[in-house]
PDB file of N, CA and C in Angstrom:
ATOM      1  N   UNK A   1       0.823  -1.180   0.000  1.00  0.00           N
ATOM      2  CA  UNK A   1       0.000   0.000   0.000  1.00  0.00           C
ATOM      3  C   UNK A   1       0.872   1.250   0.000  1.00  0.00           C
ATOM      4  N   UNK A   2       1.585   1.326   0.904  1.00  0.00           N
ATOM      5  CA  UNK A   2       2.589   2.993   0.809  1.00  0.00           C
ATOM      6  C   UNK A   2       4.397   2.133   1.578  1.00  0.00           C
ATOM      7  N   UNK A   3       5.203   2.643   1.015  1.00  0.00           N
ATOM      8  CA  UNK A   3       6.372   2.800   0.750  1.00  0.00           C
ATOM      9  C   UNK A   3       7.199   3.482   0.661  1.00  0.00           C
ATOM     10  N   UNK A   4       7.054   4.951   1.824  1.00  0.00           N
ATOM     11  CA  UNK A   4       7.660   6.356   1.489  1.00  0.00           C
ATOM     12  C   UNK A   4       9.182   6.152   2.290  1.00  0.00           C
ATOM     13  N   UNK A   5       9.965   6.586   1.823  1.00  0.00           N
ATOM     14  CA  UNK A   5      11.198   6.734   2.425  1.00  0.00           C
ATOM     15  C   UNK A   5      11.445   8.343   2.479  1.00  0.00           C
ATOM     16  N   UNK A   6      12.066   8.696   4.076  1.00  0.00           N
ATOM     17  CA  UNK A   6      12.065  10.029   3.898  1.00  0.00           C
ATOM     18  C   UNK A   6      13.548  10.458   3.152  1.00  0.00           C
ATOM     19  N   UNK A   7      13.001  11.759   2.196  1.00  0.00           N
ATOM     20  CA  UNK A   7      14.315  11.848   1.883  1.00  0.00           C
ATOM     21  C   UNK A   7      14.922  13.812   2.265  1.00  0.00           C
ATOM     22  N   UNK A   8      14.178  14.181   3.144  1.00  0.00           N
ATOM     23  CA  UNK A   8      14.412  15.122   3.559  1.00  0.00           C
ATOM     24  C   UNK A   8      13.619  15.627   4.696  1.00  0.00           C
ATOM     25  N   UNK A   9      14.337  16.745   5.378  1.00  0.00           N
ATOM     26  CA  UNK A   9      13.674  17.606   6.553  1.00  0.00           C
ATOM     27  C   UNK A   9      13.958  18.841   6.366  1.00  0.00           C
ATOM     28  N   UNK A  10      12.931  19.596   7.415  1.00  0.00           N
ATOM     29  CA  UNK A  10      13.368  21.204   7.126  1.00  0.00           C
ATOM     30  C   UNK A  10      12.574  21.668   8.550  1.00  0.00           C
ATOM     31  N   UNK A  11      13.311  21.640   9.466  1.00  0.00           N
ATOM     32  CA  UNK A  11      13.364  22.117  10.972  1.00  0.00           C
ATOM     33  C   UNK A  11      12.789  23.373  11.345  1.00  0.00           C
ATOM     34  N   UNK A  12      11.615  23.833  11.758  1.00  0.00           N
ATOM     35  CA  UNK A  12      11.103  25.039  11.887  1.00  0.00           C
ATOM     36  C   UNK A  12      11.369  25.376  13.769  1.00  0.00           C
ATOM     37  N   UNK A  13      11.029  24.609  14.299  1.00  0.00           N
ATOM     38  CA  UNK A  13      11.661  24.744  15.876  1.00  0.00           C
ATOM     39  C   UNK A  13      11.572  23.611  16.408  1.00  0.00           C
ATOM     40  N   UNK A  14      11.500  23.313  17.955  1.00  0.00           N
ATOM     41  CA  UNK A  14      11.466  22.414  18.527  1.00  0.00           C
ATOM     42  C   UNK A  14      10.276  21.273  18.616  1.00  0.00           C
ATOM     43  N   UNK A  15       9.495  21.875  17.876  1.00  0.00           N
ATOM     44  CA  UNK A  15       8.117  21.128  18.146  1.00  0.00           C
ATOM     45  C   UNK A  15       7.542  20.702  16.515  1.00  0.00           C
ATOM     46  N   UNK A  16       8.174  21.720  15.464  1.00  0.00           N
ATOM     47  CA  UNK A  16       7.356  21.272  13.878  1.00  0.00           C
ATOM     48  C   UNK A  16       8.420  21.266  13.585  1.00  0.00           C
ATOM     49  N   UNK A  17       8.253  20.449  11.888  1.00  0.00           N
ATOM     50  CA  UNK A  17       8.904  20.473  11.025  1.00  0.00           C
ATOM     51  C   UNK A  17       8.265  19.502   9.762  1.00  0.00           C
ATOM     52  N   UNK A  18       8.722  20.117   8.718  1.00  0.00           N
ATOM     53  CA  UNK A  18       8.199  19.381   7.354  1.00  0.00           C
ATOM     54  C   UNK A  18       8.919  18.185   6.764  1.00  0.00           C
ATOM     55  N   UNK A  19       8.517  16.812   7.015  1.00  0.00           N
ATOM     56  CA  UNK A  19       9.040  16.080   6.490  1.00  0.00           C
ATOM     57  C   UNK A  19       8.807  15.482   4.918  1.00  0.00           C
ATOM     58  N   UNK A  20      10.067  15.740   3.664  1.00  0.00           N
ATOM     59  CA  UNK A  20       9.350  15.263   2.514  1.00  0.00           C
ATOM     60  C   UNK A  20       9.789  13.748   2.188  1.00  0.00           C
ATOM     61  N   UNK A  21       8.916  12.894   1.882  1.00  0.00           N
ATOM     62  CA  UNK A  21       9.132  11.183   1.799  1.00  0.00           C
ATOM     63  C   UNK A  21       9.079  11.065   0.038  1.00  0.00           C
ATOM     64  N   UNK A  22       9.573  10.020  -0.119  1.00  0.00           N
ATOM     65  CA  UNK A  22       9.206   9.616  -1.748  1.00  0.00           C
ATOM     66  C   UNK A  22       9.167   8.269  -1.760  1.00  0.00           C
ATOM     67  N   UNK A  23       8.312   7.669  -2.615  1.00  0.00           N
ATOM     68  CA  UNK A  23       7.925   6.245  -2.855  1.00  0.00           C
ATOM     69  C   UNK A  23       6.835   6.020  -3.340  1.00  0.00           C
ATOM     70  N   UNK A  24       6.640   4.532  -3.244  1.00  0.00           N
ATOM     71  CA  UNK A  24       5.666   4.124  -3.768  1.00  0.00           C
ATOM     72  C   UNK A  24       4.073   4.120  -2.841  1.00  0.00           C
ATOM     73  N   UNK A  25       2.905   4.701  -3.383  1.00  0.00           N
ATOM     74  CA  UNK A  25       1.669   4.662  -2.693  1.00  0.00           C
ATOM     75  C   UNK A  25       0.478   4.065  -3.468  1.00  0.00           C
ATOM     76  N   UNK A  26       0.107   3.240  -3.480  1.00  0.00           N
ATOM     77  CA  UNK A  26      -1.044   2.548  -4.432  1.00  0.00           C
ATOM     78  C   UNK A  26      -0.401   2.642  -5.791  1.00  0.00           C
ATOM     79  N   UNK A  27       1.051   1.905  -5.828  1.00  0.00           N
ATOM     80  CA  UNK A  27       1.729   1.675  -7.039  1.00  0.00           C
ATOM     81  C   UNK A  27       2.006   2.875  -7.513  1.00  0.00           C
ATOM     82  N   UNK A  28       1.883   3.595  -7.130  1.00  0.00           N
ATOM     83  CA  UNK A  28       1.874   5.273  -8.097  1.00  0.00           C
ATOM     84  C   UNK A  28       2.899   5.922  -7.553  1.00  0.00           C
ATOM     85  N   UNK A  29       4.337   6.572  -7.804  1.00  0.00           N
ATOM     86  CA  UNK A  29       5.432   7.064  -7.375  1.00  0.00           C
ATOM     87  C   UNK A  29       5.027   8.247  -7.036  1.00  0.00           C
ATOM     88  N   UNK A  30       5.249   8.579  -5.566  1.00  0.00           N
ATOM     89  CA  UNK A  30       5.146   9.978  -5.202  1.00  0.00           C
ATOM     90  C   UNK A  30       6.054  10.880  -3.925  1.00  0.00           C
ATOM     91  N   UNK A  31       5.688  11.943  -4.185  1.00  0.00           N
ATOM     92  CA  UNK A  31       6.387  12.830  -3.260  1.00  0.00           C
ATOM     93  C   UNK A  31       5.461  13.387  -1.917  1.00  0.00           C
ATOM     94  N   UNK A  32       5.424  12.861  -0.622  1.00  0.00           N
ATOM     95  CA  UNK A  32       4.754  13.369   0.267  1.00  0.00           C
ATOM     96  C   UNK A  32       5.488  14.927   1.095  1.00  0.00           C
ATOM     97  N   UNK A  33       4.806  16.165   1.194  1.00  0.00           N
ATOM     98  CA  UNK A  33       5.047  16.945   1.967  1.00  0.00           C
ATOM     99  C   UNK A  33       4.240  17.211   2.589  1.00  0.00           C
ATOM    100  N   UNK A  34       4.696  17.384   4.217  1.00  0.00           N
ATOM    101  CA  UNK A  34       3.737  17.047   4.737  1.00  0.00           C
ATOM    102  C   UNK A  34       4.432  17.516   6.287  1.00  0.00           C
ATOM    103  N   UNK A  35       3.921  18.352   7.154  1.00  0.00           N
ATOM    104  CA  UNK A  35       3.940  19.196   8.679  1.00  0.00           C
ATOM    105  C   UNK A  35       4.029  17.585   9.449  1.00  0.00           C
ATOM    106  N   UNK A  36       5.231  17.812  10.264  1.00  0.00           N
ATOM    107  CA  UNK A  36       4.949  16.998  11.347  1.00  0.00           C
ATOM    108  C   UNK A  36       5.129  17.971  12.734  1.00  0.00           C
ATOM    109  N   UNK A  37       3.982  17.372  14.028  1.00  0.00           N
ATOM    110  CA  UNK A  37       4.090  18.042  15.018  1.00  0.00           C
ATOM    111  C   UNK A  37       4.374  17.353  15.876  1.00  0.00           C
ATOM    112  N   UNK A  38       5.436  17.520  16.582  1.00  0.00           N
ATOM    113  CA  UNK A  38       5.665  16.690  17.760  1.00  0.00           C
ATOM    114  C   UNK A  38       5.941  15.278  17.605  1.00  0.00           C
ATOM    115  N   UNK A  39       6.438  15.159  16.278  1.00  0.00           N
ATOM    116  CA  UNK A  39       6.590  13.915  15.641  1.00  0.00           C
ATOM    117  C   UNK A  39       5.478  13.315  14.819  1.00  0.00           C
ATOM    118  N   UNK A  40       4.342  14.023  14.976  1.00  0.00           N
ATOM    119  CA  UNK A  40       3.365  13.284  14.708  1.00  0.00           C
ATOM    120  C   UNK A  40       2.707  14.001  13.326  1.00  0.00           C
ATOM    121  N   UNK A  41       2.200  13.546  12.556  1.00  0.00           N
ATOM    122  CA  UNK A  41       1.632  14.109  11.010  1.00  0.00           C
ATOM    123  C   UNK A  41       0.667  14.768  11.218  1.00  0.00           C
ATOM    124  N   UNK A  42       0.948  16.202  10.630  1.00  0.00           N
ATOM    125  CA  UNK A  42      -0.758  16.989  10.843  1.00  0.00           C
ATOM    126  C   UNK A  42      -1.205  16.727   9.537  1.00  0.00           C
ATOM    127  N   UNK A  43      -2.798  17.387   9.241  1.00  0.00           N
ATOM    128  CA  UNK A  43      -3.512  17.779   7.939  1.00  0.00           C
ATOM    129  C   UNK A  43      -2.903  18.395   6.730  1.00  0.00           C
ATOM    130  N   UNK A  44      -2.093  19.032   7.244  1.00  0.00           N
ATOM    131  CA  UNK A  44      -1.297  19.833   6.662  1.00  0.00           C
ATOM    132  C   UNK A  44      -0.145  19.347   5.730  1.00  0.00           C
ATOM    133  N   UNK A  45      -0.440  19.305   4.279  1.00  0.00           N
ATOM    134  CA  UNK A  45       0.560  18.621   3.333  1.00  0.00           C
ATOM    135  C   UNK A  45       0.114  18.486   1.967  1.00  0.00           C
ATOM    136  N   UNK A  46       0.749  17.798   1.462  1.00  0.00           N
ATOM    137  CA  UNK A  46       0.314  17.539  -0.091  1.00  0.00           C
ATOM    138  C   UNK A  46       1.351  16.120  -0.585  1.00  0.00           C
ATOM    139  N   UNK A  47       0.485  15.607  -1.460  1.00  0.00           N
ATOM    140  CA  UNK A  47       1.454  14.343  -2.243  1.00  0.00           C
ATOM    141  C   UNK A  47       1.080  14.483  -3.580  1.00  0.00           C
ATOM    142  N   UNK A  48       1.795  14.276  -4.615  1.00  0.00           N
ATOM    143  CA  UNK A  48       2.318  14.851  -5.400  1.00  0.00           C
ATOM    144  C   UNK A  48       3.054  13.777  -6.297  1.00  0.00           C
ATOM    145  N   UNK A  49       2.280  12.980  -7.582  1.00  0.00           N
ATOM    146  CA  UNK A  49       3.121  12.329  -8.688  1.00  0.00           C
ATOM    147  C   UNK A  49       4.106  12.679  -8.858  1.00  0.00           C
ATOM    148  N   UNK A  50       5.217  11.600 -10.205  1.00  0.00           N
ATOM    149  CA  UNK A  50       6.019  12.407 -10.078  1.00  0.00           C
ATOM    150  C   UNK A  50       6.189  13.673 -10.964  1.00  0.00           C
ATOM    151  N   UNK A  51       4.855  13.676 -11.812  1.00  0.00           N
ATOM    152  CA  UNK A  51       4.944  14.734 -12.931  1.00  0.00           C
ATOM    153  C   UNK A  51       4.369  16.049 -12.419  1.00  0.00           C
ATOM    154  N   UNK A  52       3.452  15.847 -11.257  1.00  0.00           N
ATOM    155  CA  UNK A  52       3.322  17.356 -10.500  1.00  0.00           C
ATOM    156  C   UNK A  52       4.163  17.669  -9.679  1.00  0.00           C
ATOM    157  N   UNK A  53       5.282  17.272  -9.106  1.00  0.00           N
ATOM    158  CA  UNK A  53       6.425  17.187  -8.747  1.00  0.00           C
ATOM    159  C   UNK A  53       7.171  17.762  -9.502  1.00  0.00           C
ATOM    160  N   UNK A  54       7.681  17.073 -10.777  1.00  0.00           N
ATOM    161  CA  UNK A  54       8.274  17.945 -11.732  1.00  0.00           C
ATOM    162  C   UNK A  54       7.561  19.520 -12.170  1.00  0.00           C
ATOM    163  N   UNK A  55       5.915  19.677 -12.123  1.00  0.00           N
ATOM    164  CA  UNK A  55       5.487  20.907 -12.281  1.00  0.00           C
ATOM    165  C   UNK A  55       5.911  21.988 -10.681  1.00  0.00           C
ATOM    166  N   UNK A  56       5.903  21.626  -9.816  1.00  0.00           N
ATOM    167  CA  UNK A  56       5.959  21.927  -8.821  1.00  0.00           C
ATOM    168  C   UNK A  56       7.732  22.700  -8.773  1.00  0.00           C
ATOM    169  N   UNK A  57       8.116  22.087  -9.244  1.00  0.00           N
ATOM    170  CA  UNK A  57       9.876  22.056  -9.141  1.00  0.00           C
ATOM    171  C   UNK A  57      10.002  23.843 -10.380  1.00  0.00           C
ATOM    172  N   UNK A  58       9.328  23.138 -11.217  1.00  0.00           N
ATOM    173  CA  UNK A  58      10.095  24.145 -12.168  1.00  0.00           C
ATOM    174  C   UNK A  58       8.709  25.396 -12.057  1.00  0.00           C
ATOM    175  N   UNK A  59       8.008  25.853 -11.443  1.00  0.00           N
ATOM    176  CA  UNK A  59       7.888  27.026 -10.352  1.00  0.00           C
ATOM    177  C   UNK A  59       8.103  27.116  -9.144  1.00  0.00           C
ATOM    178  N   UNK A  60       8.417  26.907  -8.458  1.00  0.00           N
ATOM    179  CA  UNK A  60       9.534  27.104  -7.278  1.00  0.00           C
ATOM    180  C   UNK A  60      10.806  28.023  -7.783  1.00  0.00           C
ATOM    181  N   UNK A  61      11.284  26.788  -8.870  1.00  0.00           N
ATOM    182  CA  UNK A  61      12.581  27.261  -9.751  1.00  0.00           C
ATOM    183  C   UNK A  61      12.269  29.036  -9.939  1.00  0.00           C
ATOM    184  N   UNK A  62      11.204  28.907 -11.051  1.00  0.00           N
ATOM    185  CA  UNK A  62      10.951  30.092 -11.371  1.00  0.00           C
ATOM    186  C   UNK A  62      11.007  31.073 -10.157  1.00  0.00           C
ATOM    187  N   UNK A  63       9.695  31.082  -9.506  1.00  0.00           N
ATOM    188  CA  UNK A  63      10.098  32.010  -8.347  1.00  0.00           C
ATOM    189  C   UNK A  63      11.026  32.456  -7.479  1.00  0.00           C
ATOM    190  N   UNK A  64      11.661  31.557  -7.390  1.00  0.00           N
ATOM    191  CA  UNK A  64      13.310  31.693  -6.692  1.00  0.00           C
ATOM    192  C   UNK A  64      14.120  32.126  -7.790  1.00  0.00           C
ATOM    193  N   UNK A  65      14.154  32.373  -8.916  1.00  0.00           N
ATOM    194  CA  UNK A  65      14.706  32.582  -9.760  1.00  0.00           C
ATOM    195  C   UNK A  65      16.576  32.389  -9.945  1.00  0.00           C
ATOM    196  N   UNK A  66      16.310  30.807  -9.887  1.00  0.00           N
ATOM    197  CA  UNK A  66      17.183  29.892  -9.612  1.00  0.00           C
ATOM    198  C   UNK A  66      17.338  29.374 -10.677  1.00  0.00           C
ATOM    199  N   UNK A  67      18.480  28.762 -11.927  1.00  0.00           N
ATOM    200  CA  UNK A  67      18.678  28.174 -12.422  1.00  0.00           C
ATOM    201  C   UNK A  67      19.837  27.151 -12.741  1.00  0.00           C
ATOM    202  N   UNK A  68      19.538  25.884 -12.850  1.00  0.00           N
ATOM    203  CA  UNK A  68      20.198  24.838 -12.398  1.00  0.00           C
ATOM    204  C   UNK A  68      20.933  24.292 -13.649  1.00  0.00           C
TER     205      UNK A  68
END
């Protein structure tokens, strides 16, 4: 059924932080972002194929006006 491995964090203080996972979820490759509080998963998140992933990436890109 789900298969996420985390492959990143991003530390907001002692109590939250956003963990992003990637893997497999009902066979379908994806990217979970997603608030954890206190260790624990809030409402708060999104998962994300990998082709809205790739849409996702290249505005970010844009807005940061970052090029790789």
């Amino acid at each position: 059924m789900s298969d996420l491995q985390i492959s990143g964090r991003i530390i907001r203080n002692e109590k939250d932080e956003v963990i992003v996972k990637r893997g497999n979820y009902w066979n379908i490759e994806v990217f979970d972002i997603r608030w954890f509080q206190n260790d624990k998963p809030t409402r708060k998140g999104i998962r994300l194929n990998l082709e809205e992933a790739r849409m996702l990436y290249e505005i970010l890109r844009r807005e940061l006006d970052e090029d790789i």
